[in-house]
PDB file of N, CA and C in Angstrom:
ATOM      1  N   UNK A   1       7.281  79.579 316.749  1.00  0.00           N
ATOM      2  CA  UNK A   1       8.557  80.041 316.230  1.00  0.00           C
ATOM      3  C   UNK A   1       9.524  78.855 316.204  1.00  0.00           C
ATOM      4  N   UNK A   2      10.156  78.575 314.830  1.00  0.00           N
ATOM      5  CA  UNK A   2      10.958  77.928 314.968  1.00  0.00           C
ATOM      6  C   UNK A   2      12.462  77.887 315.640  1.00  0.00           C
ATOM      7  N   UNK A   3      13.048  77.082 315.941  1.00  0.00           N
ATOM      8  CA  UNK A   3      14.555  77.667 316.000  1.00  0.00           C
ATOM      9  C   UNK A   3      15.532  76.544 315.747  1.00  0.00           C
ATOM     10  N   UNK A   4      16.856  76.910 315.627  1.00  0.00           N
ATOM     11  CA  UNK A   4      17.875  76.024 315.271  1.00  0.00           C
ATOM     12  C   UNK A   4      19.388  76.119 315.870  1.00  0.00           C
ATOM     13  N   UNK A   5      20.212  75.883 316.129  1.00  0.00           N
ATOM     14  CA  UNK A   5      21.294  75.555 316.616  1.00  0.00           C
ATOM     15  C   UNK A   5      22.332  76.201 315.727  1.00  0.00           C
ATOM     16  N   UNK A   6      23.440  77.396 316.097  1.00  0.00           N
ATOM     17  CA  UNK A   6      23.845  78.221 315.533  1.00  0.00           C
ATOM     18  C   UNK A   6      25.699  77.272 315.983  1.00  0.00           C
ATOM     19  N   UNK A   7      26.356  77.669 315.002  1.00  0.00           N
ATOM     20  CA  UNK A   7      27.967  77.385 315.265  1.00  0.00           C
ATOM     21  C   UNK A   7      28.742  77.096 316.703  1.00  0.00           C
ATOM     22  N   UNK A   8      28.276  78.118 317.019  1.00  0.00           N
ATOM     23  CA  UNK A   8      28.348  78.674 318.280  1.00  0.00           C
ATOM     24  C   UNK A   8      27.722  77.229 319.438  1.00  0.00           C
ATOM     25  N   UNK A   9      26.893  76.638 319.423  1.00  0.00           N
ATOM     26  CA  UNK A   9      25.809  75.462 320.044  1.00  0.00           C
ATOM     27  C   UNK A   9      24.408  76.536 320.673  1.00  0.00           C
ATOM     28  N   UNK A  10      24.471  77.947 320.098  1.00  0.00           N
ATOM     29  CA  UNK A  10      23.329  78.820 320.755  1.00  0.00           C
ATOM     30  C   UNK A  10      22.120  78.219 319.991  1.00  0.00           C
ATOM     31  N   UNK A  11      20.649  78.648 320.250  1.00  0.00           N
ATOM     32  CA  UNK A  11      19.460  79.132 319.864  1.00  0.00           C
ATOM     33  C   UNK A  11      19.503  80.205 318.866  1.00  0.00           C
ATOM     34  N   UNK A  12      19.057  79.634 317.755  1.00  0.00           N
ATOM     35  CA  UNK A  12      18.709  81.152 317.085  1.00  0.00           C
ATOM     36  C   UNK A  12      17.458  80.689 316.298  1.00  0.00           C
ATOM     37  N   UNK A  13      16.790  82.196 316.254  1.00  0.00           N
ATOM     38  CA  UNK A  13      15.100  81.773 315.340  1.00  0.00           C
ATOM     39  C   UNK A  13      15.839  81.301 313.695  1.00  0.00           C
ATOM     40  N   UNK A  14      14.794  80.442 313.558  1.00  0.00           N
ATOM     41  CA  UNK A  14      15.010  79.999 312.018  1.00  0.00           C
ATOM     42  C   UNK A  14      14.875  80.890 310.921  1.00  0.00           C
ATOM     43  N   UNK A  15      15.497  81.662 310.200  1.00  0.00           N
ATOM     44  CA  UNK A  15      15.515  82.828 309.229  1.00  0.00           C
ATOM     45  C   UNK A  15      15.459  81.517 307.610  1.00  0.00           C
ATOM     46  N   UNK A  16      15.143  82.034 307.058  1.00  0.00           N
ATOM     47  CA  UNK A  16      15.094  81.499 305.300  1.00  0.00           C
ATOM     48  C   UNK A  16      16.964  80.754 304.981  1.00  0.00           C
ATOM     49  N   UNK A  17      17.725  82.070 305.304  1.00  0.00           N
ATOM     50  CA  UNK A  17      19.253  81.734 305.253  1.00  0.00           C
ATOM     51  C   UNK A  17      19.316  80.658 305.998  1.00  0.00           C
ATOM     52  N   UNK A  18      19.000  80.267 306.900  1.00  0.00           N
ATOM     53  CA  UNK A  18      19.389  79.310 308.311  1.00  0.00           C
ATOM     54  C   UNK A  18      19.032  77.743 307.650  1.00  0.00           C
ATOM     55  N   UNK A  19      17.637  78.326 307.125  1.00  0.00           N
ATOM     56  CA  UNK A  19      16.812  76.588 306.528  1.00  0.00           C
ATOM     57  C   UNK A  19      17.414  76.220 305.173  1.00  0.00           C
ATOM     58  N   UNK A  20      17.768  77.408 304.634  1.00  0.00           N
ATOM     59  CA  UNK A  20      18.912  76.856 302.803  1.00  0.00           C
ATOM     60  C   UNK A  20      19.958  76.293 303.705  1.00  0.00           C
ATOM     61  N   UNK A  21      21.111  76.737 305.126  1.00  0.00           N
ATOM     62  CA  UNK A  21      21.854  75.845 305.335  1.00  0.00           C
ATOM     63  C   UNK A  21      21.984  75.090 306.196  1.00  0.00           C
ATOM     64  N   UNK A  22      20.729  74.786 306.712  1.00  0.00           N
ATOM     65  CA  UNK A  22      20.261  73.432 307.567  1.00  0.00           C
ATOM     66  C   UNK A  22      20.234  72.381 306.047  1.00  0.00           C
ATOM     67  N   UNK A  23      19.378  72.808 304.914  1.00  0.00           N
ATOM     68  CA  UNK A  23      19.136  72.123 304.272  1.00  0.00           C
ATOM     69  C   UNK A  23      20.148  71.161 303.311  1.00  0.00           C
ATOM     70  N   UNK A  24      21.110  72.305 302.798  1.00  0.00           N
ATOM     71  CA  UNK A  24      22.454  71.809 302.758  1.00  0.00           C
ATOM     72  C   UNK A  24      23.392  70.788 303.224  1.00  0.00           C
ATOM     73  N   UNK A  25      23.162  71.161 304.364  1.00  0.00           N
ATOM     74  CA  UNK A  25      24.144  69.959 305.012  1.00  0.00           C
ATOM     75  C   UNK A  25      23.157  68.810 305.394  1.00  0.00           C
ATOM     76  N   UNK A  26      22.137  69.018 305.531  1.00  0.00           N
ATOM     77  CA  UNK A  26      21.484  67.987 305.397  1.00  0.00           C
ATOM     78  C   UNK A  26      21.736  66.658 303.746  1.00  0.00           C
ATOM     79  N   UNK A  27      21.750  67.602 303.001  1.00  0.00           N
ATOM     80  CA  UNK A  27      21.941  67.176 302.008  1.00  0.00           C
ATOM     81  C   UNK A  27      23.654  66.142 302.017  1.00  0.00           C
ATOM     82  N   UNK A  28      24.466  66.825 302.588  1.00  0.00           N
ATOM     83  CA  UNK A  28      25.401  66.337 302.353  1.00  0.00           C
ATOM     84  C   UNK A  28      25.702  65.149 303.024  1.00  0.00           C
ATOM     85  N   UNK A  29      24.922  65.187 304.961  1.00  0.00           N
ATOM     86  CA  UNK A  29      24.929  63.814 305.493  1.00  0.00           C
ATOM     87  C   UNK A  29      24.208  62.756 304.574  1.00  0.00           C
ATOM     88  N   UNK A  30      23.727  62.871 304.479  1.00  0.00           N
ATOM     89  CA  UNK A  30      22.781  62.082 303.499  1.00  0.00           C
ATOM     90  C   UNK A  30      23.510  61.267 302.319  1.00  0.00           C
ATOM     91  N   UNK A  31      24.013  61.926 301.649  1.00  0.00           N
ATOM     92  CA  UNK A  31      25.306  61.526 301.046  1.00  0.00           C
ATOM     93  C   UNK A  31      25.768  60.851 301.320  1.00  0.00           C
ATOM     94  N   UNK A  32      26.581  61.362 302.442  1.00  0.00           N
ATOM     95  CA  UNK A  32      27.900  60.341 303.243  1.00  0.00           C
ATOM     96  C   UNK A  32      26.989  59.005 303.768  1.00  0.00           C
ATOM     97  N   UNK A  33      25.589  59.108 304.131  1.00  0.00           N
ATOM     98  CA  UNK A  33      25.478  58.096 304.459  1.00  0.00           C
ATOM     99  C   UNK A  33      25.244  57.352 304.020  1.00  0.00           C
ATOM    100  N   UNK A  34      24.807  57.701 302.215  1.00  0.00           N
ATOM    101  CA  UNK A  34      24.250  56.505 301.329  1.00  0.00           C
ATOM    102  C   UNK A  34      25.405  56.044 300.999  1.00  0.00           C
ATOM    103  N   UNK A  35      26.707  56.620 300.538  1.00  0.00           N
ATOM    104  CA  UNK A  35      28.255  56.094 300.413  1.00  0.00           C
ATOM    105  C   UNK A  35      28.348  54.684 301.209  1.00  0.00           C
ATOM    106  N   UNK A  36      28.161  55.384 302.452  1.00  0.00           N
ATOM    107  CA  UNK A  36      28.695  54.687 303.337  1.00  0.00           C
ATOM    108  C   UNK A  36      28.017  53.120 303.957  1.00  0.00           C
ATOM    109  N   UNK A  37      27.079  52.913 303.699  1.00  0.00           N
ATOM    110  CA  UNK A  37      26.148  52.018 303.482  1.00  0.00           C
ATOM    111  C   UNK A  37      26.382  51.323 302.639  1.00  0.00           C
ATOM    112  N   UNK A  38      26.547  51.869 301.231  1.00  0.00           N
ATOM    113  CA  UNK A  38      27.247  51.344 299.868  1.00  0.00           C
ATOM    114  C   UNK A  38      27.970  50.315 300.223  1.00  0.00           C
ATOM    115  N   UNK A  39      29.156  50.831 300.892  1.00  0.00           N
ATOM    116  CA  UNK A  39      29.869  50.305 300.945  1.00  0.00           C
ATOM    117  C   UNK A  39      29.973  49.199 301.931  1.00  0.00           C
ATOM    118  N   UNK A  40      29.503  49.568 302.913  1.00  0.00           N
ATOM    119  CA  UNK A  40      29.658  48.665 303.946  1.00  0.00           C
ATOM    120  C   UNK A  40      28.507  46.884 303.628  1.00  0.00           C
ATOM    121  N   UNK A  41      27.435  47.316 302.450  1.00  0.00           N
ATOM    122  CA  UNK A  41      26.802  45.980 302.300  1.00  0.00           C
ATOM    123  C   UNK A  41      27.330  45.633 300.692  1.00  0.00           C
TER     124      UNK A  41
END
């Protein structure tokens, strides 16, 4: 069973909803970090 880290800092099992917005913000660090890299070289 998977699980993931809820708002809260709890445990919760990984549901479909949970991994679209793990995935999300994954998406968005990712982002910031290619920006930010950009910029910095």
């Amino acid at each position: 069973m998977e699980m993931t880290d809820t708002a809260d800092g709890l445990l919760a099992r990984l549901t479909p909803k949970f991994k679209e917005t793990n995935a999300y913000l994954a998406k968005i660090h990712q982002r910031r970090k290619r920006v930010f890299l950009a910029k910095a070289s």
